[in-house]
Structures are given as structure tokens and as C-alpha cells.
PDB file of N, CA and C in Angstrom:
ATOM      1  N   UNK A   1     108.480 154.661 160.479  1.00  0.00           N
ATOM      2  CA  UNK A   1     108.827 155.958 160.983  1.00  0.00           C
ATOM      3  C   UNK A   1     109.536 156.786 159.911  1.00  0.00           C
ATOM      4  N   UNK A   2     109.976 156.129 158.978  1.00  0.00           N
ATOM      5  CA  UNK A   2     111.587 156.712 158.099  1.00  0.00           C
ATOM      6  C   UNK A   2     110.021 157.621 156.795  1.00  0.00           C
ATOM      7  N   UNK A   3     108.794 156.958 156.573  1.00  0.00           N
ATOM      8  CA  UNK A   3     107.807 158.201 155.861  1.00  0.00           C
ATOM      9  C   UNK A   3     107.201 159.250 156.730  1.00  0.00           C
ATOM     10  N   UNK A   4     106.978 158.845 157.607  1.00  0.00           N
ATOM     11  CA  UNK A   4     107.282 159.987 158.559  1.00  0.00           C
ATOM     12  C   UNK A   4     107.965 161.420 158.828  1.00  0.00           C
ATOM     13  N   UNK A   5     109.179 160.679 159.029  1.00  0.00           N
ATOM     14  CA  UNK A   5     110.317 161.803 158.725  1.00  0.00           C
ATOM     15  C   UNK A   5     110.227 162.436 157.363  1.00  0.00           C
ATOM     16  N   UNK A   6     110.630 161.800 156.336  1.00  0.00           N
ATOM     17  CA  UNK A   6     110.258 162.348 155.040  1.00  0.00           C
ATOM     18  C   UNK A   6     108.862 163.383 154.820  1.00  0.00           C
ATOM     19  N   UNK A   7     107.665 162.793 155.538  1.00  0.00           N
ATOM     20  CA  UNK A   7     106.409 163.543 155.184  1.00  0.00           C
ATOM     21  C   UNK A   7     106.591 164.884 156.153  1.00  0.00           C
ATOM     22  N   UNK A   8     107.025 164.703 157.223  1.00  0.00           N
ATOM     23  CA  UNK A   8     107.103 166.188 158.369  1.00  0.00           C
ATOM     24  C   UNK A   8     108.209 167.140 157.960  1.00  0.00           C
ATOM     25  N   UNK A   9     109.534 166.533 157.264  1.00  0.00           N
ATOM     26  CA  UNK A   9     110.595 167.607 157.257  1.00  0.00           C
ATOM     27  C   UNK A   9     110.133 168.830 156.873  1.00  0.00           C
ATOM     28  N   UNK A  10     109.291 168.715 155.538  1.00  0.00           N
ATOM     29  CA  UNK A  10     109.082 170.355 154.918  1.00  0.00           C
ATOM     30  C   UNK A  10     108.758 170.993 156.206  1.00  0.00           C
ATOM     31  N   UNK A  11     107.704 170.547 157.136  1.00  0.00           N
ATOM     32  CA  UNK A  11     106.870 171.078 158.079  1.00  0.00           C
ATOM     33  C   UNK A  11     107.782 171.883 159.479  1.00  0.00           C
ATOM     34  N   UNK A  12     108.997 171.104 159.207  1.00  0.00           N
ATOM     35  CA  UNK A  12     109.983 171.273 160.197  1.00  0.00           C
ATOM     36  C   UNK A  12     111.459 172.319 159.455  1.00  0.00           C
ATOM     37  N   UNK A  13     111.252 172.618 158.382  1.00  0.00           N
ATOM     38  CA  UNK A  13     112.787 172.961 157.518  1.00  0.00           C
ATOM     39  C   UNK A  13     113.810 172.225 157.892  1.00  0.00           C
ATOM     40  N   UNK A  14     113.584 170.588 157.614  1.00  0.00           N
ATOM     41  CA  UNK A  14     114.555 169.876 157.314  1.00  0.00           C
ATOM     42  C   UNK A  14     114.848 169.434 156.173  1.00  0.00           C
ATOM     43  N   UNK A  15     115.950 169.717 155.721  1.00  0.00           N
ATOM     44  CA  UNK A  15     116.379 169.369 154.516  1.00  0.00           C
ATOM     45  C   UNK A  15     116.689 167.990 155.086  1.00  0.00           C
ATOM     46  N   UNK A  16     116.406 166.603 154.697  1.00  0.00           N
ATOM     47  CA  UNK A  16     117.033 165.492 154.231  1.00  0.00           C
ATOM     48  C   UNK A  16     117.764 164.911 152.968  1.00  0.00           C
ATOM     49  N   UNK A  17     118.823 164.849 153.152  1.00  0.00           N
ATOM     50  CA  UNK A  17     120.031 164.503 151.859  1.00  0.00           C
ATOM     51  C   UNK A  17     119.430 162.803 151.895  1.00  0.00           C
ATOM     52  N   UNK A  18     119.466 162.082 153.088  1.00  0.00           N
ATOM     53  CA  UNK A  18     119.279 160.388 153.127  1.00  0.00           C
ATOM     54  C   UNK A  18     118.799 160.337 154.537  1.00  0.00           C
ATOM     55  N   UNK A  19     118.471 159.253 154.498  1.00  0.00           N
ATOM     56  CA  UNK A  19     117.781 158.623 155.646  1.00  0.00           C
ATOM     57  C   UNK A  19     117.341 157.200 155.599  1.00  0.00           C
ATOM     58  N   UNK A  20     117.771 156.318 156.882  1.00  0.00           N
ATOM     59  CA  UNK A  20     117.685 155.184 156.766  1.00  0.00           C
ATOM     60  C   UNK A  20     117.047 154.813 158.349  1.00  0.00           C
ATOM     61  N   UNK A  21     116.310 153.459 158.409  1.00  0.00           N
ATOM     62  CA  UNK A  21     115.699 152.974 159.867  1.00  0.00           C
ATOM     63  C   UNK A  21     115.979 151.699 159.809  1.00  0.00           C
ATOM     64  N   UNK A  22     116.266 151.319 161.169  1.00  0.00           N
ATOM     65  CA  UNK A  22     116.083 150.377 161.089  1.00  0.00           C
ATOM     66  C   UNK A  22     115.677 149.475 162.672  1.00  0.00           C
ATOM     67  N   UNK A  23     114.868 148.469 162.077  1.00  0.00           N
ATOM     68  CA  UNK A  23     113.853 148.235 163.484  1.00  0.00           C
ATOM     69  C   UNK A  23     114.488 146.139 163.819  1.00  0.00           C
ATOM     70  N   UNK A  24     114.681 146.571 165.324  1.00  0.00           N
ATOM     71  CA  UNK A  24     114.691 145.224 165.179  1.00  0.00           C
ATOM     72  C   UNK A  24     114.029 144.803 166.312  1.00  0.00           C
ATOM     73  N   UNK A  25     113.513 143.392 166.605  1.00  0.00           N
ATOM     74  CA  UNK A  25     112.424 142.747 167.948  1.00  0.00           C
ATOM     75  C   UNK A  25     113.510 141.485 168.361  1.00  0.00           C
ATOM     76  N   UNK A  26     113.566 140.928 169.780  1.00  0.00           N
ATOM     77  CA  UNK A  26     113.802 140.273 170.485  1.00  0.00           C
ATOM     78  C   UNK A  26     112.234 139.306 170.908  1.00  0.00           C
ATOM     79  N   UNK A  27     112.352 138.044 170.460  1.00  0.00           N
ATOM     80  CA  UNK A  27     110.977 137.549 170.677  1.00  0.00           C
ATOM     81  C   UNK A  27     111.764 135.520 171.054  1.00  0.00           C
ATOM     82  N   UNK A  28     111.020 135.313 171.891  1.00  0.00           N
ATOM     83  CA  UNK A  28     111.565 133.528 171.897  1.00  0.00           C
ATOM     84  C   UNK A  28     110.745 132.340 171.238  1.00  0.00           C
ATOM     85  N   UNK A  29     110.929 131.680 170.785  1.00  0.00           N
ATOM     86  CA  UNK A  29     110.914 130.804 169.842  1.00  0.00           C
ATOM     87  C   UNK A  29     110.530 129.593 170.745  1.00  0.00           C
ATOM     88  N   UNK A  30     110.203 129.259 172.087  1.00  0.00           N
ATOM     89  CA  UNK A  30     110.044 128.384 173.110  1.00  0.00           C
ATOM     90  C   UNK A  30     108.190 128.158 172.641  1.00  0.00           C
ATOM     91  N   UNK A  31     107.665 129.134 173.011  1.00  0.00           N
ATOM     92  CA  UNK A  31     106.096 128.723 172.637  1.00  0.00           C
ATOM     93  C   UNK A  31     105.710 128.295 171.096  1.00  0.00           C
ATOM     94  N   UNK A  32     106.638 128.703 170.028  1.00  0.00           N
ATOM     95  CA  UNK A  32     106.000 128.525 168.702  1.00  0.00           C
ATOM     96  C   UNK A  32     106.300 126.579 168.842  1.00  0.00           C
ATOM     97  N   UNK A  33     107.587 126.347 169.008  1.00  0.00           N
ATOM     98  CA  UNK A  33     107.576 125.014 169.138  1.00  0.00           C
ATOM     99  C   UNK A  33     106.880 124.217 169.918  1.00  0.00           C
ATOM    100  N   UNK A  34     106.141 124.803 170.805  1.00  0.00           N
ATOM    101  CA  UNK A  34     105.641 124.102 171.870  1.00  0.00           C
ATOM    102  C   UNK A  34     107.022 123.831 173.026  1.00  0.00           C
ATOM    103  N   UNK A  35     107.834 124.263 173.318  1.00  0.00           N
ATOM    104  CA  UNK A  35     108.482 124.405 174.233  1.00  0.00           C
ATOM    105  C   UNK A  35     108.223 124.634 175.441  1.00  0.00           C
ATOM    106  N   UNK A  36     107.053 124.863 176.163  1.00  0.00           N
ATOM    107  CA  UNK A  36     106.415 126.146 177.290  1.00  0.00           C
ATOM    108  C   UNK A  36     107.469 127.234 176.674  1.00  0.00           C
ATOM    109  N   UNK A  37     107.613 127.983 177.898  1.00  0.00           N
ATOM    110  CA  UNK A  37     108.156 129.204 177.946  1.00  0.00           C
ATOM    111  C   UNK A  37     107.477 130.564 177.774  1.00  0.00           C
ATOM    112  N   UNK A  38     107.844 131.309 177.716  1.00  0.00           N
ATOM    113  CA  UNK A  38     107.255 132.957 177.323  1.00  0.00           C
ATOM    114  C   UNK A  38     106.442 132.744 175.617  1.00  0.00           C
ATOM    115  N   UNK A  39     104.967 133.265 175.585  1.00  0.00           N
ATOM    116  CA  UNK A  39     104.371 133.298 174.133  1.00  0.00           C
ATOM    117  C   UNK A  39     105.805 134.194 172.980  1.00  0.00           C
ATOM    118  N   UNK A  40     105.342 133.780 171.995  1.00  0.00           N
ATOM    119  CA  UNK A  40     105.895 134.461 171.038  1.00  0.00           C
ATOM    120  C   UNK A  40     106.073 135.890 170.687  1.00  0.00           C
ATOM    121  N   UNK A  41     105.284 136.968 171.394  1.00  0.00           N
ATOM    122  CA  UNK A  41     105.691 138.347 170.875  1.00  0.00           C
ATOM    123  C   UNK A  41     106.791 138.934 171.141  1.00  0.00           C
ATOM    124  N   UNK A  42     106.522 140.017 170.899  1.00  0.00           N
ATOM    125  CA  UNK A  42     107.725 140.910 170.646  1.00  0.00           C
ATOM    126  C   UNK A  42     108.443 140.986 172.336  1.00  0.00           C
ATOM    127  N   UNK A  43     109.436 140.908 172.763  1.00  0.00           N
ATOM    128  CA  UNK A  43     109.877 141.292 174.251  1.00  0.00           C
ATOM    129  C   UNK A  43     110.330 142.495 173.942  1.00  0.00           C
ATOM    130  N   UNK A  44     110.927 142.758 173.422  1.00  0.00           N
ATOM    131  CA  UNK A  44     111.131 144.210 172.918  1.00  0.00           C
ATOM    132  C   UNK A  44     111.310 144.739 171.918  1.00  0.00           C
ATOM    133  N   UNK A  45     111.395 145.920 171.240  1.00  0.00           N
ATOM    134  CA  UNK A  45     111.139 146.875 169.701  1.00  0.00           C
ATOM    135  C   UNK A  45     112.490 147.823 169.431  1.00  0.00           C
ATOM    136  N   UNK A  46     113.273 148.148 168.488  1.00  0.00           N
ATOM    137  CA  UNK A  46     113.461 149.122 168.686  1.00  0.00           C
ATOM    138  C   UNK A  46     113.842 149.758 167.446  1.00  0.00           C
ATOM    139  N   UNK A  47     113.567 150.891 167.426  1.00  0.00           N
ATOM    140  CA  UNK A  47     113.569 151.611 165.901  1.00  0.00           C
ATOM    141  C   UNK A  47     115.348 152.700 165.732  1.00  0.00           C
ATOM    142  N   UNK A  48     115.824 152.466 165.229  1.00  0.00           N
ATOM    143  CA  UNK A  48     116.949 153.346 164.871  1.00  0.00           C
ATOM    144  C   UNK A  48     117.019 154.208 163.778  1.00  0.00           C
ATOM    145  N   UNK A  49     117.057 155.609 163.770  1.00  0.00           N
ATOM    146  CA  UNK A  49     117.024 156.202 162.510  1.00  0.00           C
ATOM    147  C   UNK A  49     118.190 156.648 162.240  1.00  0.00           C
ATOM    148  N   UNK A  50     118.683 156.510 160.701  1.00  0.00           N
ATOM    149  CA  UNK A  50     120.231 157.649 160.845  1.00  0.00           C
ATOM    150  C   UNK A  50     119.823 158.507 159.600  1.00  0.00           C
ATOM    151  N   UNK A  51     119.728 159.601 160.074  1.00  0.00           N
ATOM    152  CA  UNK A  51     119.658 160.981 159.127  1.00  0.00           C
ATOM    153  C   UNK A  51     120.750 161.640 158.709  1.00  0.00           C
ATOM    154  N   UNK A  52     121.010 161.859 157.353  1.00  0.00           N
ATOM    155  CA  UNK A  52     121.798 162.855 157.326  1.00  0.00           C
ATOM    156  C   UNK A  52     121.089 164.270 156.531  1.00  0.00           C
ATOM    157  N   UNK A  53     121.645 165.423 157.377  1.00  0.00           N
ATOM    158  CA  UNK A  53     121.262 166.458 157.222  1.00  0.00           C
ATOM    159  C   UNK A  53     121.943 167.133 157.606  1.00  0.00           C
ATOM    160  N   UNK A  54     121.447 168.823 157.157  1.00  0.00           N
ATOM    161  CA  UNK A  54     122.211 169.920 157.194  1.00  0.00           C
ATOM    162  C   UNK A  54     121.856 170.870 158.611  1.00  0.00           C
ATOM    163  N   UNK A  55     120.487 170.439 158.664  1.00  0.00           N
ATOM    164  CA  UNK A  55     119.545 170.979 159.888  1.00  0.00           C
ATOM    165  C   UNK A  55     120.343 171.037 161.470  1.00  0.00           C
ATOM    166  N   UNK A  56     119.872 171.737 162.026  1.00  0.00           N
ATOM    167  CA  UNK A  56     120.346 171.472 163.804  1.00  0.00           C
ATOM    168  C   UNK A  56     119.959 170.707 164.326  1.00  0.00           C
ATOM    169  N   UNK A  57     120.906 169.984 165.128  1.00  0.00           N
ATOM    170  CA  UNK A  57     120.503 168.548 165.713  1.00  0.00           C
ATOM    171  C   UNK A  57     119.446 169.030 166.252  1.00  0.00           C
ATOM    172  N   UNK A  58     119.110 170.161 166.800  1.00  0.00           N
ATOM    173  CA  UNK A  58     117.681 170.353 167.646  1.00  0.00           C
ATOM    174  C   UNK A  58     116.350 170.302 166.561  1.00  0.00           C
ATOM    175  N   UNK A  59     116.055 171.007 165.476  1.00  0.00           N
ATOM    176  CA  UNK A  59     115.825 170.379 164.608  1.00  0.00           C
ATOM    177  C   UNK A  59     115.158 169.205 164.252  1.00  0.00           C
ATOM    178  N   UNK A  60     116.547 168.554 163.970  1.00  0.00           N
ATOM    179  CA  UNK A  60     116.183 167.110 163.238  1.00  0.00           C
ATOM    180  C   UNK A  60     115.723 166.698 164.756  1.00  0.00           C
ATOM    181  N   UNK A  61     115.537 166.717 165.849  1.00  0.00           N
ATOM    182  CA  UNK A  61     115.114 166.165 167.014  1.00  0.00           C
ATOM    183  C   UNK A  61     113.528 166.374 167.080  1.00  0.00           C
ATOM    184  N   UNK A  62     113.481 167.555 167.004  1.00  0.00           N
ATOM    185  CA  UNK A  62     112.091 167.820 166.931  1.00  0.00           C
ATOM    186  C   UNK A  62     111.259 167.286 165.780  1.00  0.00           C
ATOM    187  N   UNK A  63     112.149 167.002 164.478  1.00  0.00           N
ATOM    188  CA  UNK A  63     111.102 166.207 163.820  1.00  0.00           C
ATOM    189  C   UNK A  63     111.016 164.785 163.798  1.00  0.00           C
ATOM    190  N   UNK A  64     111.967 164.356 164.229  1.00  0.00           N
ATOM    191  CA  UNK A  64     112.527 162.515 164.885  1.00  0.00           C
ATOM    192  C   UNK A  64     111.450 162.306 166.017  1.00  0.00           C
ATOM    193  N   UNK A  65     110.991 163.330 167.173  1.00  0.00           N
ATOM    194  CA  UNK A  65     109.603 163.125 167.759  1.00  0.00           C
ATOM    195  C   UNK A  65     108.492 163.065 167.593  1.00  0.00           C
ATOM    196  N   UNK A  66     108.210 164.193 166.324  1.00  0.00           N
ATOM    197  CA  UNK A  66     107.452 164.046 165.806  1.00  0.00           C
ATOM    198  C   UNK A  66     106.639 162.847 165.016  1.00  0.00           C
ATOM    199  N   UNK A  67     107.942 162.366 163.833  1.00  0.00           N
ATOM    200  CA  UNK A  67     107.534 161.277 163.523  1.00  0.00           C
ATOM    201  C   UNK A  67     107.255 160.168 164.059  1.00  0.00           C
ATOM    202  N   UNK A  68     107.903 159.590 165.457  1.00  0.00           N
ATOM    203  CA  UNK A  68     107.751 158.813 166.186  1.00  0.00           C
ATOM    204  C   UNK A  68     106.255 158.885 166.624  1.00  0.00           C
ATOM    205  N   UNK A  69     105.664 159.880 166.746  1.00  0.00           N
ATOM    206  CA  UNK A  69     104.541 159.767 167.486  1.00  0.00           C
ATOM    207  C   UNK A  69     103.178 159.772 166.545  1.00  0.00           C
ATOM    208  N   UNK A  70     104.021 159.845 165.260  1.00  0.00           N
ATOM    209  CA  UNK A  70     103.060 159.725 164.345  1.00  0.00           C
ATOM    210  C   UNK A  70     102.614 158.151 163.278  1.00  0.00           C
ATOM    211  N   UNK A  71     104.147 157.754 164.250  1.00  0.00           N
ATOM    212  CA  UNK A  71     104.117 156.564 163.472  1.00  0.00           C
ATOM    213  C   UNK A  71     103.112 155.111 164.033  1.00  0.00           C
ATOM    214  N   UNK A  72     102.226 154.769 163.334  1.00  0.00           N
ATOM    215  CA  UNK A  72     101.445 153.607 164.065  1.00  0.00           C
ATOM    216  C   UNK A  72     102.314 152.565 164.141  1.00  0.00           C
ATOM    217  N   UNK A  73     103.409 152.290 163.510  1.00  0.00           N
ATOM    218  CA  UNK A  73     104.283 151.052 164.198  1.00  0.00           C
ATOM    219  C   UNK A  73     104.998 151.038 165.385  1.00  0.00           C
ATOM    220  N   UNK A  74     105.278 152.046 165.681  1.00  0.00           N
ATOM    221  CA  UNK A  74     105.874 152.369 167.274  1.00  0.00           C
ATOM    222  C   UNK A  74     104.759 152.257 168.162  1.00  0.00           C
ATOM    223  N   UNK A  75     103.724 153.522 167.559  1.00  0.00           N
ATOM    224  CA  UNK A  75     102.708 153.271 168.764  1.00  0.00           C
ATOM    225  C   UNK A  75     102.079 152.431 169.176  1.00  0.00           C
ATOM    226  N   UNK A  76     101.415 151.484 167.810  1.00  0.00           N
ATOM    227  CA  UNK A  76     101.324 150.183 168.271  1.00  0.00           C
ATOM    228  C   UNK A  76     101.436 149.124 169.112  1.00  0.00           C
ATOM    229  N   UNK A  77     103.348 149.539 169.201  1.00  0.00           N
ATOM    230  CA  UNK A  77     103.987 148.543 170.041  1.00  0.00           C
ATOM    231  C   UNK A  77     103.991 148.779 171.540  1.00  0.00           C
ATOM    232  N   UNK A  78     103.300 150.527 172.152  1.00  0.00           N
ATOM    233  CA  UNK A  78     103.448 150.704 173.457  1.00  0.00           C
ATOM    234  C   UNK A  78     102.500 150.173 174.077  1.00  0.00           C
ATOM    235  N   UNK A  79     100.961 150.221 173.352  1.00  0.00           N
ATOM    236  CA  UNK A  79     100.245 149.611 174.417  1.00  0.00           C
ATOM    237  C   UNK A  79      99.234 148.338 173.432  1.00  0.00           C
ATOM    238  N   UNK A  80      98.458 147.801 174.409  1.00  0.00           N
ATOM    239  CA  UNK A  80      98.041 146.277 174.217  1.00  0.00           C
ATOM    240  C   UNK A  80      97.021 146.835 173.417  1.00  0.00           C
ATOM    241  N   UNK A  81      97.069 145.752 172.094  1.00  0.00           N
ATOM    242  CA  UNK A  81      96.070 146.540 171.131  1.00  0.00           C
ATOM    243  C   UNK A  81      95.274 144.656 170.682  1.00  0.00           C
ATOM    244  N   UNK A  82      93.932 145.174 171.098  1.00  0.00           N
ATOM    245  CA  UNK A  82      93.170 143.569 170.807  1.00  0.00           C
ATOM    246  C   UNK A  82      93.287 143.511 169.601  1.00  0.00           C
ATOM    247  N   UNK A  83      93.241 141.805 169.501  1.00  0.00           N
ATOM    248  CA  UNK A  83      93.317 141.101 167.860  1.00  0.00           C
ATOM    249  C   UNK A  83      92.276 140.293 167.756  1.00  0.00           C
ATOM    250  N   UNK A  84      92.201 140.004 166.776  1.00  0.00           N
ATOM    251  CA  UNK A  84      90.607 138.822 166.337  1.00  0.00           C
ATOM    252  C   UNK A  84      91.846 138.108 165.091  1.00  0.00           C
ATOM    253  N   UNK A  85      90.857 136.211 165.210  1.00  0.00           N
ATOM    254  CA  UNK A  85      91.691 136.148 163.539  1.00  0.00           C
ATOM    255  C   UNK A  85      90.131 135.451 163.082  1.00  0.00           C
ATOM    256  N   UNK A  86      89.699 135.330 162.073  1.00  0.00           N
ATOM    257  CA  UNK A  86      88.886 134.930 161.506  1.00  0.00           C
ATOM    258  C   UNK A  86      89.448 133.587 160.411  1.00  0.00           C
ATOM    259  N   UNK A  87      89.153 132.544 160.506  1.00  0.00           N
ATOM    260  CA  UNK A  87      89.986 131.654 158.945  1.00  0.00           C
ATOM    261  C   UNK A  87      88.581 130.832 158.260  1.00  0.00           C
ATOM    262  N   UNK A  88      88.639 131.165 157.048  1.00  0.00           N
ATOM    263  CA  UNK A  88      88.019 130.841 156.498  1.00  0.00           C
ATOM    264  C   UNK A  88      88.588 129.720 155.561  1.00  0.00           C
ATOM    265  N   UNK A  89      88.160 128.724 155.172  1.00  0.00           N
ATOM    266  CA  UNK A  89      88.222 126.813 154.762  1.00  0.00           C
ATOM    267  C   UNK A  89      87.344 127.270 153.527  1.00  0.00           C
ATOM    268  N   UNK A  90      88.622 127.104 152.426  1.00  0.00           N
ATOM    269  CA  UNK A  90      86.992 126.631 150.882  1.00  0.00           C
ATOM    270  C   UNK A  90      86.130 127.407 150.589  1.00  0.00           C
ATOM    271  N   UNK A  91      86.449 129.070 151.498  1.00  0.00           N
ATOM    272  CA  UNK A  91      85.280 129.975 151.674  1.00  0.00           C
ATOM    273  C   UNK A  91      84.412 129.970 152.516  1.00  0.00           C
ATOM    274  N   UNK A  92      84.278 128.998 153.762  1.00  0.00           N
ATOM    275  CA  UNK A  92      83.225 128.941 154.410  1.00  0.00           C
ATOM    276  C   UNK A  92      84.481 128.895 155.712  1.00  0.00           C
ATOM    277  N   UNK A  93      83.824 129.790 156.787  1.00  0.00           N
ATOM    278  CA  UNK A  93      84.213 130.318 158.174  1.00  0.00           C
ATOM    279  C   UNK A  93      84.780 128.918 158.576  1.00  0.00           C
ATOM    280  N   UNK A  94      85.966 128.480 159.213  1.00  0.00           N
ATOM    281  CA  UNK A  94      86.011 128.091 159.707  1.00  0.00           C
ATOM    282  C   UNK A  94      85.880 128.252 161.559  1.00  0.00           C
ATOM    283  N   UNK A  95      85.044 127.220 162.605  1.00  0.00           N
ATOM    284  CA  UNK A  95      85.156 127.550 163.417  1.00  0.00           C
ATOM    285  C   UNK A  95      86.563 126.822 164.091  1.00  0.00           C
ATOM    286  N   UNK A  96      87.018 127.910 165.366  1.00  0.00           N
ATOM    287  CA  UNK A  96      87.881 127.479 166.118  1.00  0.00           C
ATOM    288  C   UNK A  96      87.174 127.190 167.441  1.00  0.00           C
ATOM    289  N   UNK A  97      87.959 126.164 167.607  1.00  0.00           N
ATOM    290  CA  UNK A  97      87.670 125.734 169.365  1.00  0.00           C
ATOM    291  C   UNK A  97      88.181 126.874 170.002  1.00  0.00           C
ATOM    292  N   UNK A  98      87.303 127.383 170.770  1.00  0.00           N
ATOM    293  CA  UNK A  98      87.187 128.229 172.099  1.00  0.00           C
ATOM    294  C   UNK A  98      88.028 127.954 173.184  1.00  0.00           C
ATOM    295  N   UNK A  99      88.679 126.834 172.698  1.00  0.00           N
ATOM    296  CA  UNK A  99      89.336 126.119 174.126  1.00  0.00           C
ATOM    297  C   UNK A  99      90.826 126.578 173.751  1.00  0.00           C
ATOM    298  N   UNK A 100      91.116 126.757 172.605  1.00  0.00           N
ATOM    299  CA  UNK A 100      92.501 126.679 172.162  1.00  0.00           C
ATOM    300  C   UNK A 100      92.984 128.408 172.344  1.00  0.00           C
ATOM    301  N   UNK A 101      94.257 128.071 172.977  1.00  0.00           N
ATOM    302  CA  UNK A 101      94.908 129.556 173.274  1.00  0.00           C
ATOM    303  C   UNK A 101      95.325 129.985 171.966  1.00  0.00           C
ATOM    304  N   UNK A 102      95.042 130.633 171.291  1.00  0.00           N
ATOM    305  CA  UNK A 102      95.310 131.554 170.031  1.00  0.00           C
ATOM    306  C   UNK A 102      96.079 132.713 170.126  1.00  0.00           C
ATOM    307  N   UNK A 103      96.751 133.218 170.934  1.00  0.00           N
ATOM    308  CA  UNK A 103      97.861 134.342 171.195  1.00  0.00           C
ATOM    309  C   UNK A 103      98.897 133.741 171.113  1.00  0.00           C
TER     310      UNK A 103
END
């Protein structure tokens, strides 16, 4: 999100002096071990930005939405986005059993 901000300010007349993000996830560690429990993703996301600027908080708000909605790591995280993995052995495809839960 934090190139984001940087790429929209001109667009917005925000001057940015600094700017920093920072993202952190809540995820359990029960399925990677084989524990049962809840799979491994993310339970929740969250992005923090701290700007400093000269701009009006209304402003820097309007471009803090902006970037958010521009950012594919946030959006990413709102809705269910399919995955494939492919592994390839020595160069040659490996197949996976069909049977095995891979999420």
C-alpha cells in the first residue's frame, strides 16, 4: 500500500515528508504441524500506515483510500482468490495425489 501512497500523492497534492506501513496476520500453527485445528491462513490482515505530512487530514484520507483500493495486497486478502501449485522433480511435473488436501 505504502507505493501506492507514494504513486497517488502528486494526483492528490500530497506532499509526503515520510511514510511508513506496516502489515501484520494472525494465522495458527495447529494444521502446519498436523495438530487438527483451523488450516493455516491468514485469520486476519491488517495494514497500518503512518504518514507524515503537511496536507489535511481530509486529504491524506482521500489518498490513504485510494491507495488501499489500489493495492492488490489488501484486495487480495478480501475475497477468496483460487490457487493452483504445480511442482516439478528434476524438471519433469511432478504428479500429486488428488487425494491429498493441499490448502
Amino acid at each position: 500500500m505504502l507505493t501506492q501512497v507514494a504513486k497517488f500523492s502528486p494526483l492528490y497534492g500530497v506532499e509526503i515528508r515520510a511514510a511508513e506501513a506496516d502489515v501484520r496476520a494472525s494465522f495458527s500453527l495447529a494444521d502446519k504441524y498436523d495438530l487438527g485445528g483451523p488450516p493455516g491462513a491468514f485469520q486476519q490482515v491488517s495494514f497500518q500506515l503512518r504518514v507524515d505530512s503537511p496536507a489535511s487530514p481530509s486529504r491524506v484520507a482521500e489518498l490513504c483510500r485510494h491507495a488501499e483500493r489500489a493495492c492488490h495486497a489488501s484486495q487480495t486478502f478480501k475475497v477468496e482468490v483460487p490457487t493452483t501449485l504445480e511442482v516439478s522433480l528434476n524438471g519433469a511435473l511432478l504428479e500429486l495425489d488428488p487425494g491429498e488436501d493441499l490448502q
